[in-house]
Protein backbone atom coordinates (compact mmCIF):
# COMPACT_ATOMS: atom_id res chain seq x y z
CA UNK A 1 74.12 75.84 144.41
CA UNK A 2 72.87 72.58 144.75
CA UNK A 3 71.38 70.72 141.24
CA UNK A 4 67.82 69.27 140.76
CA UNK A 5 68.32 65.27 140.71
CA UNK A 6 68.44 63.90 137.31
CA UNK A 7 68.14 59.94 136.85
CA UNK A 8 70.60 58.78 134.40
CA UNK A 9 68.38 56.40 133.34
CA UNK A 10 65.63 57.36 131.04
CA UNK A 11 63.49 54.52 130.86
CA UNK A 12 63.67 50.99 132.68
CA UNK A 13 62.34 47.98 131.01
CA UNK A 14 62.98 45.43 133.53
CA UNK A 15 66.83 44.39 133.53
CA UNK A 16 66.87 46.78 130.46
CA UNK A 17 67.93 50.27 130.87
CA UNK A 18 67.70 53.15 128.88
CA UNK A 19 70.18 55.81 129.17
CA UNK A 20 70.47 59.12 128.42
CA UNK A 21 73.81 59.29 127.18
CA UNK A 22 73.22 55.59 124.73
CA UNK A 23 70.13 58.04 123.72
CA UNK A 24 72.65 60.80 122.64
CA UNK A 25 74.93 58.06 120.56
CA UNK A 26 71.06 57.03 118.68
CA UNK A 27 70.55 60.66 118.05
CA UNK A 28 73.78 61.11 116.79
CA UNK A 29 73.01 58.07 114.37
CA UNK A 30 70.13 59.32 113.23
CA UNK A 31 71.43 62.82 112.87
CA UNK A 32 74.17 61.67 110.70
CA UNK A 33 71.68 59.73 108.73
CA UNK A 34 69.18 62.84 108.09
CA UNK A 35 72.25 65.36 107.38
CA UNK A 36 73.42 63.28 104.78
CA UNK A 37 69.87 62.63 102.86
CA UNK A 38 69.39 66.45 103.54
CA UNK A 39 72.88 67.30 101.06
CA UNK A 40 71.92 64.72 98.84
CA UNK A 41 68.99 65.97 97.67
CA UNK A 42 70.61 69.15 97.59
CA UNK A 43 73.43 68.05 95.13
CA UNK A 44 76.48 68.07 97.47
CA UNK A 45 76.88 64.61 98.25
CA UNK A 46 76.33 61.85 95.38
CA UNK A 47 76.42 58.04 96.88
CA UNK A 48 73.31 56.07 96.88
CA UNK A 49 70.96 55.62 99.76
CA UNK A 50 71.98 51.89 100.38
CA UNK A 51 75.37 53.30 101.24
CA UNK A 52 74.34 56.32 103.62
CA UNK A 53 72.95 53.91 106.03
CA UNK A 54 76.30 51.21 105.10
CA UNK A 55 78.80 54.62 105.65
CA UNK A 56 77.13 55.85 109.22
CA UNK A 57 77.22 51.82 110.45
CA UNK A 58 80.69 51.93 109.86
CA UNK A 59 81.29 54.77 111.53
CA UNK A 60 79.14 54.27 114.70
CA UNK A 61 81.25 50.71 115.09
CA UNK A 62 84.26 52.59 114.50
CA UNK A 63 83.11 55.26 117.59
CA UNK A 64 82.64 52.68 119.49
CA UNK A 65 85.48 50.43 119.20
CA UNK A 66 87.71 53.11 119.36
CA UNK A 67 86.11 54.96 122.56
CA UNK A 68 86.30 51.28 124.58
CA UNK A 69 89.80 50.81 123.51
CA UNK A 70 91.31 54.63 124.15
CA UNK A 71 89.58 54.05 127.82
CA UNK A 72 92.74 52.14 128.41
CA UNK A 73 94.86 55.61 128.90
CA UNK A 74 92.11 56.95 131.50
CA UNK A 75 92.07 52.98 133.50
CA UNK A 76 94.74 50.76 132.58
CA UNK A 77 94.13 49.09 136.01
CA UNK A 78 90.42 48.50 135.01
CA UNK A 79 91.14 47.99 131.14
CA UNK A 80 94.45 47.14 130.45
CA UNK A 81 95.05 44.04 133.39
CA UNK A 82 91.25 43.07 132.43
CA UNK A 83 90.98 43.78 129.13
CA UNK A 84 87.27 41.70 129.25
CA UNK A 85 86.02 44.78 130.97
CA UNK A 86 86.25 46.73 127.77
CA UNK A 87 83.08 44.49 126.07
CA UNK A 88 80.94 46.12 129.60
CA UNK A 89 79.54 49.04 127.34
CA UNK A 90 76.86 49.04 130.01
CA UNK A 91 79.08 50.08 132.80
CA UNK A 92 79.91 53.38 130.97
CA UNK A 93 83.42 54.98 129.92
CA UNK A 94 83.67 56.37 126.29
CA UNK A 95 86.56 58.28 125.66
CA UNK A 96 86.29 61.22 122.58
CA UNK A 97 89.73 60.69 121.23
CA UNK A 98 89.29 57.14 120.68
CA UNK A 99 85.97 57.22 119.34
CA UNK A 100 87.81 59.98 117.12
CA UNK A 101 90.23 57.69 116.28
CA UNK A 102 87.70 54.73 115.50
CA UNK A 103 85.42 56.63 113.00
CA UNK A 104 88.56 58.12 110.85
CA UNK A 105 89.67 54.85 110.47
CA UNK A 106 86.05 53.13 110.15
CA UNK A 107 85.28 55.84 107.59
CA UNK A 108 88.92 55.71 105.93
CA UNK A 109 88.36 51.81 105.04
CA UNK A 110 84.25 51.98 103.88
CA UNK A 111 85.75 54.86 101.30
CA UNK A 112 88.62 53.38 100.40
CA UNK A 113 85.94 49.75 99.72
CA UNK A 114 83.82 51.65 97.66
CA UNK A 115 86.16 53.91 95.63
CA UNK A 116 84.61 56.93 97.60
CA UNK A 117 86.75 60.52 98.32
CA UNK A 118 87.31 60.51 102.13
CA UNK A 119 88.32 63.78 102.70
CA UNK A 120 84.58 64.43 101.04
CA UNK A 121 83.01 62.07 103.41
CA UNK A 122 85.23 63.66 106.41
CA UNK A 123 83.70 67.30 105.92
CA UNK A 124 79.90 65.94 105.84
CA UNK A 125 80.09 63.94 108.61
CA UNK A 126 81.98 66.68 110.93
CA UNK A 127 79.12 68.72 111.32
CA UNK A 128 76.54 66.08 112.73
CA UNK A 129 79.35 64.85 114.79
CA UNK A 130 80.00 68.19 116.40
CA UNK A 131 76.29 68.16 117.28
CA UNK A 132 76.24 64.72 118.44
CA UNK A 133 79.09 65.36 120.71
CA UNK A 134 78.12 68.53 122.33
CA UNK A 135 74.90 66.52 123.01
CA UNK A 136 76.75 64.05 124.34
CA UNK A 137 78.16 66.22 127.02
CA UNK A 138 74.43 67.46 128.18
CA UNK A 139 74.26 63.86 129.04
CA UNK A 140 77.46 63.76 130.87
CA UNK A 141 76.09 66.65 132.73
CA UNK A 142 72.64 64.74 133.43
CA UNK A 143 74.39 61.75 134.78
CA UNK A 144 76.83 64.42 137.19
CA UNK A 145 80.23 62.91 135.57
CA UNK A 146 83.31 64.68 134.64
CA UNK A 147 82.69 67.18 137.28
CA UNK A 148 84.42 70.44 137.23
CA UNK A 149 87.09 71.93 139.74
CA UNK A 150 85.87 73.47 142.69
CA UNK A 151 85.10 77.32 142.42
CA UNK A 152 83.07 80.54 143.96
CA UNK A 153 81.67 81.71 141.01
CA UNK A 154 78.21 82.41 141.11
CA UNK A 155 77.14 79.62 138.65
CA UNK A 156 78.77 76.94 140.66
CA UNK A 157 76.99 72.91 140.95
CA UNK A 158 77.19 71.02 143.67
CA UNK A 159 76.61 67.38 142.29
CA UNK A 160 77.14 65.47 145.89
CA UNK A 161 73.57 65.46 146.71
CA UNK A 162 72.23 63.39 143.68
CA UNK A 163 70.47 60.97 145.05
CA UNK A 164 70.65 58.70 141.77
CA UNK A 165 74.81 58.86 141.69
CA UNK A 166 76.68 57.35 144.50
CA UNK A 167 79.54 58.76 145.53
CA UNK A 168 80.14 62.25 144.22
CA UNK A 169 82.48 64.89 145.71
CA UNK A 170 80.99 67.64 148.01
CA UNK A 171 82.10 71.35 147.01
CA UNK A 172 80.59 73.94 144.33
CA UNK A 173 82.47 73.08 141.11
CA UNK A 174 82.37 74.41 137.71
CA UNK A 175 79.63 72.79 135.58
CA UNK A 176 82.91 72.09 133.06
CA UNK A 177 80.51 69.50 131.22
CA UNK A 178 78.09 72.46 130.16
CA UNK A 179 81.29 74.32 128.97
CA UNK A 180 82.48 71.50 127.12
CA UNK A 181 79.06 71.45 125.32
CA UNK A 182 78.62 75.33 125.03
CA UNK A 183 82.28 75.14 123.15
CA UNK A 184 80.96 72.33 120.85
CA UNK A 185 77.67 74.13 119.48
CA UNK A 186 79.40 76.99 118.98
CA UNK A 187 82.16 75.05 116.62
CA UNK A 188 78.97 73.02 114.87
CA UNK A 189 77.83 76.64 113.97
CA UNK A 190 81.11 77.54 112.44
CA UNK A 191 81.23 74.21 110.60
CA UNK A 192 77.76 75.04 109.14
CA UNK A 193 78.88 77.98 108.28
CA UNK A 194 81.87 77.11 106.14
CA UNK A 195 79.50 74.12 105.10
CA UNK A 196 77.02 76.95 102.68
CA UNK A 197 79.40 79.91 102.82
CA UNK A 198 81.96 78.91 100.26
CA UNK A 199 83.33 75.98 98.18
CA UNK A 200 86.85 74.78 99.88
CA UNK A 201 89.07 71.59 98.89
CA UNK A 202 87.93 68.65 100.65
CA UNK A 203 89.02 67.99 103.62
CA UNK A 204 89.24 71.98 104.98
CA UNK A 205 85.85 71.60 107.37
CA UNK A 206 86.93 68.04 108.85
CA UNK A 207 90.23 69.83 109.57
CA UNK A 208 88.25 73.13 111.17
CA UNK A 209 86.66 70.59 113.46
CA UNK A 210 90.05 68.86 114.29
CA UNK A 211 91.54 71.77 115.21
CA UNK A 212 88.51 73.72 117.01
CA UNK A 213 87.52 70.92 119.24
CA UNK A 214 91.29 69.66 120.28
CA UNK A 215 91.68 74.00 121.17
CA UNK A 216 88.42 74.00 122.96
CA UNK A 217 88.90 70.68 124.48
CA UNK A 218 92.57 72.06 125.68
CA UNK A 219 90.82 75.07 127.37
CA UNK A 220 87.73 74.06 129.20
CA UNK A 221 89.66 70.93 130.45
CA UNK A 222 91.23 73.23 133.06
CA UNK A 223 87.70 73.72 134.79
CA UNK A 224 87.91 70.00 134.95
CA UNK A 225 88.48 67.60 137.41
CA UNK A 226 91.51 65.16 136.66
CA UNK A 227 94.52 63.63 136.98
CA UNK A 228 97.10 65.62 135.72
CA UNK A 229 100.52 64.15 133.85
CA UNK A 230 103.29 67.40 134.04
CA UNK A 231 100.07 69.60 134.19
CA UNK A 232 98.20 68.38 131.83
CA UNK A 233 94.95 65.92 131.58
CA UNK A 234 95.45 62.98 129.59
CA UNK A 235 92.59 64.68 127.43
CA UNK A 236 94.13 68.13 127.14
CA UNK A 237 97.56 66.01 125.98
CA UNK A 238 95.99 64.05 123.09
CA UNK A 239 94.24 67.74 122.18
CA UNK A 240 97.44 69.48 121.58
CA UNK A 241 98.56 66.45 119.58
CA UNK A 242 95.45 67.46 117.23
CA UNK A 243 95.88 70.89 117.40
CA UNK A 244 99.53 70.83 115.94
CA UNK A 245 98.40 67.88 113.38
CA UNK A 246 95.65 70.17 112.16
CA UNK A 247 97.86 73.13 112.07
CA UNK A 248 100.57 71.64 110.11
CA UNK A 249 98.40 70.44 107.36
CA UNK A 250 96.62 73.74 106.84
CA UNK A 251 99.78 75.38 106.19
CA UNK A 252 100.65 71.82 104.13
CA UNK A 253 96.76 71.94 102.16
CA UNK A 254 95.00 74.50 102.93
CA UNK A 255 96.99 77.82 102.60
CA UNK A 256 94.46 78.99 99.83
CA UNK A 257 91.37 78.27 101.74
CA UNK A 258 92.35 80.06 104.64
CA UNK A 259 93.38 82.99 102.42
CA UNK A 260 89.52 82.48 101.14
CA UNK A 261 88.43 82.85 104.84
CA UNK A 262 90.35 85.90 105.20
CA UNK A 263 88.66 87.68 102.18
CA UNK A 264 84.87 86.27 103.37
């Protein structure tokens, strides 16, 4: 079926745009912002306000660094031979496993500064993330990008008459984006979960959302349009590389908590 038109641009302000997926990266901000407040005053996170705000800066720069830069495995010939091109935030191209990337290291150095446990930090700031990112991919949906593989299933888009997009493939395709974010709320809930069921050592949730989103990234890729290296999206590649990480330090750190788990 074909898809109602929606303008990826919110709001325009003369030569200033506002999109809907910058919107989602704001949100995200703010959402990390809130979460944090929220378990302070409930006694499970102990910093000072100052360095809330100070922790989430460094981690948004971090996102952002890091998604430019990783956009240089998806585009070398746009990013790597031009590397200017990778300051054009405008122009679009964020790439999860570098923003990834950017905020474990962004968030690795402001803890390490201020004599703060990471692996604390890490679990708080997964679940907002998880939110932020399935977000993220309602906005990839609204701007019809990262289209799915063509399909007859009932529930198929058709993208190519979007008057707002130039360009788009013709064909019914899976609306992969909408997967992507179905698979991400349902791994914030489980984070949630494990964030007020029990008390685990630090580090377990961030891990749970390693592992979850590189699986469920590895799956709903294959309803995904892409290039494919032996079979695999560059995406779905970097994905298993977190799934086996994350499963080699739970049996490492974390054989007790998932026994916990097991019990619950």
């Amino acid at each position: 079926m074909y898809f109602p038109n929606f303008n990826p641009v919110l709001l325009s302000l003369g030569p200033l745009e506002i999109r809907w997926y910058g919107i989602m990266y704001v949100l995200g901000f703010f959402l990390s912002v809130w979460w944090m407040f929220y378990l302070q005053k409930k006694g499970k996170l102990h910093i000072q306000k100052e360095q809330i705000w100070d922790f989430t800066f460094y981690c948004m720069v971090g996102v952002l660094i890091g998604a430019r830069l990783f956009m240089i495995f998806w585009q070398p010939s746009v990013y790597l031979f031009k590397p200017w091109n990778l300051l054009k935030i405008w122009e679009g191209g964020m790439s999860f496993h570098g923003g990834f990337v950017g905020i474990v290291v962004a968030g690795w150095w402001y803890c390490k500064k201020h004599k703060l446990n990471f692996w604390t930090m890490a679990d708080i700031l997964s679940v907002p993330m998880i939110l932020a990112l399935a977000l993220g991919r309602i906005a990839n949906f609204i701007n019809a990008e990262l289209i799915g593989r063509v399909t007859n299933v009932s529930w198929c888009i058709d993208h190519s008459q979007n008057q707002y997009v130039a360009n788009l493939p013709s064909g019914c395709r899976h609306p992969s984006t909408l997967y992507a974010a179905a698979k991400r709320f349902a791994v914030f809930g489980w984070l949630l979960f494990l964030t007020f069921r029990n008390t685990f050592k630090p580090g377990f949730i961030f891990w749970n959302f390693v592992f979850f989103e590189g699986l469920g990234r590895f799956i709903v890729d294959f309803y995904r349009e892409d290039v494919l290296y032996v079979g695999l999206s560059i995406g779905q590649w970097f994905s298993v590389i977190m799934v086996i990480i994350s499963i080699i330090v739970f049996l490492k750190y974390y054989r007790k908590d998932c026994q916990k788990m097991r019990k619950t």
